[in-house]
PDB file of N, CA and C in Angstrom:
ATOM      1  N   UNK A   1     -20.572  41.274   1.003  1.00  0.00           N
ATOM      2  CA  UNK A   1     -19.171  41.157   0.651  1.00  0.00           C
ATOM      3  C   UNK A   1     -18.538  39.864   1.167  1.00  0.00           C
ATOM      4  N   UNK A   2     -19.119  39.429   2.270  1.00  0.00           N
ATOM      5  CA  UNK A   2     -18.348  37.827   2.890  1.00  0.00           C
ATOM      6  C   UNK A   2     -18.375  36.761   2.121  1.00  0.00           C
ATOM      7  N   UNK A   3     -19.910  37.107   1.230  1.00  0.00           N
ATOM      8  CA  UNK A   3     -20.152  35.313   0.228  1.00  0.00           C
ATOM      9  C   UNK A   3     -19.196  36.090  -0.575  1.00  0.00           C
ATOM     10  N   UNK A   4     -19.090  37.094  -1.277  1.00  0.00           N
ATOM     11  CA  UNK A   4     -17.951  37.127  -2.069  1.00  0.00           C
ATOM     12  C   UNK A   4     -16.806  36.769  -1.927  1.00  0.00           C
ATOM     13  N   UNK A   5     -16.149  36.892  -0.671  1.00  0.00           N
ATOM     14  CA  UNK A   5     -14.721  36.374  -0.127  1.00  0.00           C
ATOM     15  C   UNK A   5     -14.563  34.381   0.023  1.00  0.00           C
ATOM     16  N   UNK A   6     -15.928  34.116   0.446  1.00  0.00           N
ATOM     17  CA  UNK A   6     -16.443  32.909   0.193  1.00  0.00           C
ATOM     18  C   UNK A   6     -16.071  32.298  -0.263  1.00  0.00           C
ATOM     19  N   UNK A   7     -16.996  32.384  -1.606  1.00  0.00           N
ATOM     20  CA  UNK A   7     -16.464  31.977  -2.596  1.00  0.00           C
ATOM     21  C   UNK A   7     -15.553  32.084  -3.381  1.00  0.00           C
ATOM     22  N   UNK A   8     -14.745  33.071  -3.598  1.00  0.00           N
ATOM     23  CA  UNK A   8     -13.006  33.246  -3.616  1.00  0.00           C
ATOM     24  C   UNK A   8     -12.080  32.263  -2.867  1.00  0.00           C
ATOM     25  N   UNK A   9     -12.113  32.033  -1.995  1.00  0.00           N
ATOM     26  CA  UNK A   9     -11.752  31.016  -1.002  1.00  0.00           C
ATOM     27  C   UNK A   9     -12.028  30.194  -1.257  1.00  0.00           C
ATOM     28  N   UNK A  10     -13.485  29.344  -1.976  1.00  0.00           N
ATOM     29  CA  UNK A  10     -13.946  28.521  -2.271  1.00  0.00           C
ATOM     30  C   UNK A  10     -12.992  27.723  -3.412  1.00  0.00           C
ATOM     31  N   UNK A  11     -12.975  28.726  -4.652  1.00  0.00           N
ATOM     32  CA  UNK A  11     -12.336  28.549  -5.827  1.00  0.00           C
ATOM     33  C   UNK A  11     -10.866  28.337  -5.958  1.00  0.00           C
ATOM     34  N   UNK A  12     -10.315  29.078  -4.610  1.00  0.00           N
ATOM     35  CA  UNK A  12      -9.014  28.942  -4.819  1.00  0.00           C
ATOM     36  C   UNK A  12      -8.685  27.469  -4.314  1.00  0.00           C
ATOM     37  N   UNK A  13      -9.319  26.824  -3.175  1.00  0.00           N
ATOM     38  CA  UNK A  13      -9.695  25.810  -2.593  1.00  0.00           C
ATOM     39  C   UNK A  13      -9.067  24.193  -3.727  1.00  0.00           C
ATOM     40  N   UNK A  14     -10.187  24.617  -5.140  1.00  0.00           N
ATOM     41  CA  UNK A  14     -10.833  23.964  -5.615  1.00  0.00           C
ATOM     42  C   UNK A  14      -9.268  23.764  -6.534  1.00  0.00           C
ATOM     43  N   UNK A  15      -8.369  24.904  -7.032  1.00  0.00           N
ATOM     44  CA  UNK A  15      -7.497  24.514  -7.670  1.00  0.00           C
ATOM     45  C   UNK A  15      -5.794  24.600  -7.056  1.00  0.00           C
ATOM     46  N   UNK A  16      -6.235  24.462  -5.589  1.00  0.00           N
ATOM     47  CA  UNK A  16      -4.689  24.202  -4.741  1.00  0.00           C
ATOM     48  C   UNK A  16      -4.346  22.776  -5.146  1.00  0.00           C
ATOM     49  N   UNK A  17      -3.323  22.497  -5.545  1.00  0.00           N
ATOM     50  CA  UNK A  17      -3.216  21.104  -4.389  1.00  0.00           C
ATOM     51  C   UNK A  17      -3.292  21.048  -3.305  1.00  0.00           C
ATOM     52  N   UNK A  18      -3.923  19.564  -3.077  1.00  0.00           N
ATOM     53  CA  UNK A  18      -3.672  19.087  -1.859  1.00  0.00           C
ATOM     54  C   UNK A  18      -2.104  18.786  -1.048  1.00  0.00           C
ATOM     55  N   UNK A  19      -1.907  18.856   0.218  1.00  0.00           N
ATOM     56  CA  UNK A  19      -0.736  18.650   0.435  1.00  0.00           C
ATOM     57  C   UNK A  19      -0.651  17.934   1.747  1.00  0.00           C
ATOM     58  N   UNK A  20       0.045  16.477   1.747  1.00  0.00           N
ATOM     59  CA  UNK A  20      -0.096  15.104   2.723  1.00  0.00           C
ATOM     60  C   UNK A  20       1.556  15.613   3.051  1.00  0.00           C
ATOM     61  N   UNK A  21       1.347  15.269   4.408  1.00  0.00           N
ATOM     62  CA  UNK A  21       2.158  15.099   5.656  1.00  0.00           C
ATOM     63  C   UNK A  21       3.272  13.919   5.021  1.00  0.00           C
ATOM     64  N   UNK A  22       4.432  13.623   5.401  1.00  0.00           N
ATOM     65  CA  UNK A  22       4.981  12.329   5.219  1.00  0.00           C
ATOM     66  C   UNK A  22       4.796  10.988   6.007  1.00  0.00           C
ATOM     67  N   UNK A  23       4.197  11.205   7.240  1.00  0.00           N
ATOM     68  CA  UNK A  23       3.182  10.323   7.391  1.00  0.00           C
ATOM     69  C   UNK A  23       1.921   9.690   6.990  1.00  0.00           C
ATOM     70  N   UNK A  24       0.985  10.467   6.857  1.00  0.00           N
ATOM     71  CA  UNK A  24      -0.052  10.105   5.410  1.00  0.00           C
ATOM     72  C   UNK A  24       1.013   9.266   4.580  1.00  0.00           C
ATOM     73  N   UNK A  25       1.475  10.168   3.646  1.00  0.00           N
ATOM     74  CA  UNK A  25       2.076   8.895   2.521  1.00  0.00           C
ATOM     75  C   UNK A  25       2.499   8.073   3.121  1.00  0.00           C
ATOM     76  N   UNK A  26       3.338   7.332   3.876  1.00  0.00           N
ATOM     77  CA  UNK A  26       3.708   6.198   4.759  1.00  0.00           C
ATOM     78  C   UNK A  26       2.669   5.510   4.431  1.00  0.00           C
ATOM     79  N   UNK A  27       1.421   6.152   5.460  1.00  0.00           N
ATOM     80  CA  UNK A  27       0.698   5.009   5.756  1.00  0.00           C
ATOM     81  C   UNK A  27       0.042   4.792   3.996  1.00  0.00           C
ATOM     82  N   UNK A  28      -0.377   5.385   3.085  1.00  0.00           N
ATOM     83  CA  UNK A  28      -0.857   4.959   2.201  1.00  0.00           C
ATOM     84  C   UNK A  28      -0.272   4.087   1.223  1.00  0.00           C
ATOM     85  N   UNK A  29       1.383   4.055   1.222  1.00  0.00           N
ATOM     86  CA  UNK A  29       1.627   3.117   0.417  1.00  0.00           C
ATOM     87  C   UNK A  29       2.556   2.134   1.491  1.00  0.00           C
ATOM     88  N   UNK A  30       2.029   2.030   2.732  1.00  0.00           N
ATOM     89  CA  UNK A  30       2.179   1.010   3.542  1.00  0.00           C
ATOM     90  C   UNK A  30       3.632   0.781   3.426  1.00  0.00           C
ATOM     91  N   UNK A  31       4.427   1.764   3.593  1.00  0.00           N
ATOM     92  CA  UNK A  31       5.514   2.027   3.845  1.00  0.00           C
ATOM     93  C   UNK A  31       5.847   2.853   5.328  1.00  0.00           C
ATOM     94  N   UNK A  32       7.262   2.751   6.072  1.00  0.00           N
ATOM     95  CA  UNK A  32       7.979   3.346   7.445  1.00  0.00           C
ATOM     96  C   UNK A  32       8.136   5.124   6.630  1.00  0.00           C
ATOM     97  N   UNK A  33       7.996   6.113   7.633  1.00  0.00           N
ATOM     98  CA  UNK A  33       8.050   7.349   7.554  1.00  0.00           C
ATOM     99  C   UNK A  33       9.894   7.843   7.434  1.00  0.00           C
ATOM    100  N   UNK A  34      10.113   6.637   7.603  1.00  0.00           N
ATOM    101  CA  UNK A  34      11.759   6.936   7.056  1.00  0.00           C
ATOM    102  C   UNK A  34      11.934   6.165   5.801  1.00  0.00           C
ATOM    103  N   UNK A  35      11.475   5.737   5.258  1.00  0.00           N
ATOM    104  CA  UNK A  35      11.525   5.168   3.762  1.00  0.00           C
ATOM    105  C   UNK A  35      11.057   6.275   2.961  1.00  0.00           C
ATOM    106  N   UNK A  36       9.987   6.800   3.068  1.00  0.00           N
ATOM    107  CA  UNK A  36       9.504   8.037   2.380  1.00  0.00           C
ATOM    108  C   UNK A  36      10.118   9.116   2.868  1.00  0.00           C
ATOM    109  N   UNK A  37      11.198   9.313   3.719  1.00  0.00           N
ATOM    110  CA  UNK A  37      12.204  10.699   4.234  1.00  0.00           C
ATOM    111  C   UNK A  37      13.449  10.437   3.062  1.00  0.00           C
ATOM    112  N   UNK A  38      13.791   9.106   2.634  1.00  0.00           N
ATOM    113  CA  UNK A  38      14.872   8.306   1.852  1.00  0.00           C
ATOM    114  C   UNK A  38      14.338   8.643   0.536  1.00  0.00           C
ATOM    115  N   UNK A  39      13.717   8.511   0.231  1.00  0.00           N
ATOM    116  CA  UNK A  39      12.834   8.932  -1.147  1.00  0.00           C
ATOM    117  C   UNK A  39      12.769   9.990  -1.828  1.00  0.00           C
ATOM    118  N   UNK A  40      12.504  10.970  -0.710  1.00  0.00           N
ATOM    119  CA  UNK A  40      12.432  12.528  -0.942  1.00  0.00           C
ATOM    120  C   UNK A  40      14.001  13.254  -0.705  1.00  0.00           C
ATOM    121  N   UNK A  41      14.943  12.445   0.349  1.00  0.00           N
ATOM    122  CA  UNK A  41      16.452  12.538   0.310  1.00  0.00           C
ATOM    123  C   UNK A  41      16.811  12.357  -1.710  1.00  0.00           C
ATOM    124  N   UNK A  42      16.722  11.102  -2.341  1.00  0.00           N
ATOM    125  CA  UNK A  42      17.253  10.507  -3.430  1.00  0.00           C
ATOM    126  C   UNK A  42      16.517  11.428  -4.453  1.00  0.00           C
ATOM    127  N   UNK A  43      15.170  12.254  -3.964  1.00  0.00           N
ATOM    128  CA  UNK A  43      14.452  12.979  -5.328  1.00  0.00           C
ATOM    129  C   UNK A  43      13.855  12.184  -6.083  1.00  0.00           C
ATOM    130  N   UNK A  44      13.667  11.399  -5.421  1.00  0.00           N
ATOM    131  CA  UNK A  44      12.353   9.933  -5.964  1.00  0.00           C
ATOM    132  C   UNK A  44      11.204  10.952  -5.813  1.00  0.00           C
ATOM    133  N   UNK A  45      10.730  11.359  -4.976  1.00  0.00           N
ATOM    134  CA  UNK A  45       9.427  12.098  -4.340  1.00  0.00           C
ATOM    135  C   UNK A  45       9.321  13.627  -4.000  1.00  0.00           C
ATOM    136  N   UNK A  46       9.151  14.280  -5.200  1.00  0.00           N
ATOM    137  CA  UNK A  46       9.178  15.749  -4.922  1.00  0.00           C
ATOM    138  C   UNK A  46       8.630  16.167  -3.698  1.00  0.00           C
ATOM    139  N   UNK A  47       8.999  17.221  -3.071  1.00  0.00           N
ATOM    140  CA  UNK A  47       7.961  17.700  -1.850  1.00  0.00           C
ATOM    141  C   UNK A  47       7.815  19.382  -1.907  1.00  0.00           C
ATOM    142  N   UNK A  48       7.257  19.586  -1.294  1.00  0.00           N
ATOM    143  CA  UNK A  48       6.772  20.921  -0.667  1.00  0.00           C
ATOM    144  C   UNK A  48       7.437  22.013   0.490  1.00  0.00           C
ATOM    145  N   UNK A  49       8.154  22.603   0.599  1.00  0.00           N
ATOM    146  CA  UNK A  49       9.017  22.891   1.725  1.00  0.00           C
ATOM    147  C   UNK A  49       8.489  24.174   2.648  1.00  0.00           C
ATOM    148  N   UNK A  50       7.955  24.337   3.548  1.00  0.00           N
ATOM    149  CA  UNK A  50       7.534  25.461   3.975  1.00  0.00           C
ATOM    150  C   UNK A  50       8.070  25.604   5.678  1.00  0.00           C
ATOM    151  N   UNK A  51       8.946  26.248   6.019  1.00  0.00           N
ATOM    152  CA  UNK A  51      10.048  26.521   7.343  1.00  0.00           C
ATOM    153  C   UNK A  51      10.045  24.920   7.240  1.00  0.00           C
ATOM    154  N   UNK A  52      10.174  24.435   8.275  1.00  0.00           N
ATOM    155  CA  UNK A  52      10.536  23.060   8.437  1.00  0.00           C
ATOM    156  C   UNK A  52       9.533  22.334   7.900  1.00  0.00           C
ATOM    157  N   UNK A  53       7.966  22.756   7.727  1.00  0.00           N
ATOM    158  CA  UNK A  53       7.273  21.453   7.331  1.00  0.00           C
ATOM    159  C   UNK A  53       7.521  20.979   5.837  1.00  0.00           C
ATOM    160  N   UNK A  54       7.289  19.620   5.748  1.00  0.00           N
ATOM    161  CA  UNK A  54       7.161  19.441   4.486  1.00  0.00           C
ATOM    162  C   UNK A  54       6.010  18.638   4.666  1.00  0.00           C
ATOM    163  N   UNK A  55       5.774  18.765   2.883  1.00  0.00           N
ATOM    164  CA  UNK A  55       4.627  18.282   2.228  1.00  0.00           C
ATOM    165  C   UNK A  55       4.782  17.944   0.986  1.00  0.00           C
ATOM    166  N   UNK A  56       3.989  16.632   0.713  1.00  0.00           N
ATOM    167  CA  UNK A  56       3.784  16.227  -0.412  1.00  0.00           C
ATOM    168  C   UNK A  56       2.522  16.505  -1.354  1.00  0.00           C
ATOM    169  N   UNK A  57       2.471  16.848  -2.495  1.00  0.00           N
ATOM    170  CA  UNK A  57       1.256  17.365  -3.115  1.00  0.00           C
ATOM    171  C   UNK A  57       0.998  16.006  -3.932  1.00  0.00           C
ATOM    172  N   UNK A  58      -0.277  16.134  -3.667  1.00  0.00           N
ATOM    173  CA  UNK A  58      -1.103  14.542  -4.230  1.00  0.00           C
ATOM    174  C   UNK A  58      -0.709  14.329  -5.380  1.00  0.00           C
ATOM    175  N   UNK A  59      -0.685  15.457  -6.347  1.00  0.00           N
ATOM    176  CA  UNK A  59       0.283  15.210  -7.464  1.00  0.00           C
ATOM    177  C   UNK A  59       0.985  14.414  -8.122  1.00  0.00           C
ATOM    178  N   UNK A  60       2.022  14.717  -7.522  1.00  0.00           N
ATOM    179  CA  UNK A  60       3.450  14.412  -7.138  1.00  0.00           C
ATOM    180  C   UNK A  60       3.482  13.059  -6.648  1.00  0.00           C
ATOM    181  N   UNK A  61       2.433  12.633  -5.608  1.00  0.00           N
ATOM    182  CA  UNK A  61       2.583  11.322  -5.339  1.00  0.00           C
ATOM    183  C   UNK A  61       2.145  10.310  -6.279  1.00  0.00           C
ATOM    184  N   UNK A  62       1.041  10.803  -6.970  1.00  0.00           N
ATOM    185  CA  UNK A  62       0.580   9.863  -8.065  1.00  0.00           C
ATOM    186  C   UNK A  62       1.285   9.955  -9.184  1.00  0.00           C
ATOM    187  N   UNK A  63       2.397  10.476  -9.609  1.00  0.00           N
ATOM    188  CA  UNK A  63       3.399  10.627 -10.339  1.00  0.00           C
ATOM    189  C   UNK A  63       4.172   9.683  -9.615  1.00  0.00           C
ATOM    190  N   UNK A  64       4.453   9.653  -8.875  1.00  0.00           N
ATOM    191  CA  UNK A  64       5.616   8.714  -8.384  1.00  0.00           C
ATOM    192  C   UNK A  64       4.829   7.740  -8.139  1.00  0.00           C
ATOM    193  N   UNK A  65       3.922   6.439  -7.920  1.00  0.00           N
ATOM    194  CA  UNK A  65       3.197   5.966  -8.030  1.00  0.00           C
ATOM    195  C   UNK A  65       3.067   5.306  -9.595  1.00  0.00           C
ATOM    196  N   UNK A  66       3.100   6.224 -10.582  1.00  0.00           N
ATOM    197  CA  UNK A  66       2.766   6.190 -11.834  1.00  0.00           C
ATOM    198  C   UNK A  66       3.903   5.253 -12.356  1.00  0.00           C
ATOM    199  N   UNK A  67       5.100   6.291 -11.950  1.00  0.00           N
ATOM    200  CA  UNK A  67       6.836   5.805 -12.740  1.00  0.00           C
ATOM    201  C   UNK A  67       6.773   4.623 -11.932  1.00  0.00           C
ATOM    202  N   UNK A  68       6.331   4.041 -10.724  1.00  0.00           N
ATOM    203  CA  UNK A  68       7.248   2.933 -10.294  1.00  0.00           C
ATOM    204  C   UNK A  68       5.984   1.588 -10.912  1.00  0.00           C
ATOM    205  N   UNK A  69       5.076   1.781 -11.096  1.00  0.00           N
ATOM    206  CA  UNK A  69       4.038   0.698 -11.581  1.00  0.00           C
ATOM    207  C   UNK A  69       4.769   0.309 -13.033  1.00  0.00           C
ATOM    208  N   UNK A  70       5.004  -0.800 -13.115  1.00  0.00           N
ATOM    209  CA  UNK A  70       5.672  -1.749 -14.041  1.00  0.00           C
ATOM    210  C   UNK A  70       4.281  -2.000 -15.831  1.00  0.00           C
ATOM    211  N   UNK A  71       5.117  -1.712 -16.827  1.00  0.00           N
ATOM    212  CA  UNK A  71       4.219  -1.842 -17.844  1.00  0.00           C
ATOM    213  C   UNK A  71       4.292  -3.489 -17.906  1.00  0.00           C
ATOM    214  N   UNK A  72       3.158  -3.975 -17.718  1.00  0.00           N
ATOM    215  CA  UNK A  72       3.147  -5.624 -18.319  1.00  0.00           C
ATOM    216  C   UNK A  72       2.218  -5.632 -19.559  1.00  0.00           C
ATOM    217  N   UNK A  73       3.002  -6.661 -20.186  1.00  0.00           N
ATOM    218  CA  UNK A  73       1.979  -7.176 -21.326  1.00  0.00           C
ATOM    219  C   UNK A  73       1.258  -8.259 -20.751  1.00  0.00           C
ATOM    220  N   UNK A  74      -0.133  -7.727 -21.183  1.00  0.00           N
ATOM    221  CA  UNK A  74      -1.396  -8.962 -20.654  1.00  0.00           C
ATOM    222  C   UNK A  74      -1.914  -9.662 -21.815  1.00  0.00           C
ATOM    223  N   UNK A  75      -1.171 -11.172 -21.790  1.00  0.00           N
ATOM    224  CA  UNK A  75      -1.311 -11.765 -22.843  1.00  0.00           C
ATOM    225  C   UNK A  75      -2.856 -12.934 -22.579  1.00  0.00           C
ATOM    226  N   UNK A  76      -3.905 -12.522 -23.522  1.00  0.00           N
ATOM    227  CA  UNK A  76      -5.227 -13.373 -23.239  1.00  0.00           C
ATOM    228  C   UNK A  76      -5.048 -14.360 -23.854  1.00  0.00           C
ATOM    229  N   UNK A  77      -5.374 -15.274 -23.381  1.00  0.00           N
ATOM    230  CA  UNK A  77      -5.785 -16.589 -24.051  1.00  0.00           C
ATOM    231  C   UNK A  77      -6.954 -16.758 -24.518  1.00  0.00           C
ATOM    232  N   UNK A  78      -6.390 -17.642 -26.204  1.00  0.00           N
ATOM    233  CA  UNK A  78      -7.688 -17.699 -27.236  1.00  0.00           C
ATOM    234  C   UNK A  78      -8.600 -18.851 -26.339  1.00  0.00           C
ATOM    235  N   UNK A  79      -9.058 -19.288 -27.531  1.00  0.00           N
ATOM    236  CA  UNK A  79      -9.996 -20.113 -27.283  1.00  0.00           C
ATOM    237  C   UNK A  79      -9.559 -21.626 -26.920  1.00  0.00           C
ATOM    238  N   UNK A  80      -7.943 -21.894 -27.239  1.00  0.00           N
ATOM    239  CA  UNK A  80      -7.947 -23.199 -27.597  1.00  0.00           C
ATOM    240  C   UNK A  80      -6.510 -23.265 -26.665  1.00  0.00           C
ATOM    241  N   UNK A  81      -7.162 -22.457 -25.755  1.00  0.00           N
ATOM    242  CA  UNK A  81      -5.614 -22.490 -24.807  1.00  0.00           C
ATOM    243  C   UNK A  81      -5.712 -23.926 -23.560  1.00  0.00           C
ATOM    244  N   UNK A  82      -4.894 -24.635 -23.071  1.00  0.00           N
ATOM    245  CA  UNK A  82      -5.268 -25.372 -22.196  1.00  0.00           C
ATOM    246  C   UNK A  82      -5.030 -25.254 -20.555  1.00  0.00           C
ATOM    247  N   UNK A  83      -5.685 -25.750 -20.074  1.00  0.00           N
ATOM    248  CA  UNK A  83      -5.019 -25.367 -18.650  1.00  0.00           C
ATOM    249  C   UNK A  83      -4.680 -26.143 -17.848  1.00  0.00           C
ATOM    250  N   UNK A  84      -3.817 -25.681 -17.333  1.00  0.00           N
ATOM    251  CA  UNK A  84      -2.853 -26.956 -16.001  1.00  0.00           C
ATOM    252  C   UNK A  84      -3.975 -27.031 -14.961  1.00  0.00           C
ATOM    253  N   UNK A  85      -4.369 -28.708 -14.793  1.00  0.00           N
ATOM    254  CA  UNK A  85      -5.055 -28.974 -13.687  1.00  0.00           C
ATOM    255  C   UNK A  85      -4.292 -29.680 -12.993  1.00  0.00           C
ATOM    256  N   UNK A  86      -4.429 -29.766 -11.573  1.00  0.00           N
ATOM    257  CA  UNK A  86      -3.560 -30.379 -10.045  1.00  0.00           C
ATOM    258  C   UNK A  86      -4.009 -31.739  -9.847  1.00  0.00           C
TER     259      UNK A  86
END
């Protein structure tokens, strides 16, 4: 009956999110732990609320991540393009 509980545990494991501290995120987008408290204040950065802790679900961060990355057009140059030399 234990590998059964196991692996129940296992599976549920497999489709939680994950959920980062507001430190983690800090340090990953090399940002102060009060910039990402400002963030989640404005509802820039959904979180997780459980008694006082919070948490961010990986999610959520790569969503926010997503919206703030800028669409550029990447314009290639043909064949007969020239280039500035120094």
């Amino acid at each position: 009956m234990s590998g059964d509980r196991v692996q129940k545990s296992n599976e549920r494991l497999r489709v939680a999110p994950m959920l980062l501290r507001v430190e983690d995120v800090a340090i990953m987008l090399a940002r102060t732990k009060k910039s990402i408290r400002g963030l989640i204040h404005r509802g820039e950065l959904n979180v997780v609320r459980h008694g006082r802790a919070v948490r961010i679900a990986v999610d959520d961060l790569l969503d926010f991540i997503a919206r703030g990355r800028p669409q550029r057009e990447i314009k290639l140059c043909s064949s007969n393009c020239k280039r500035k030399r120094g």
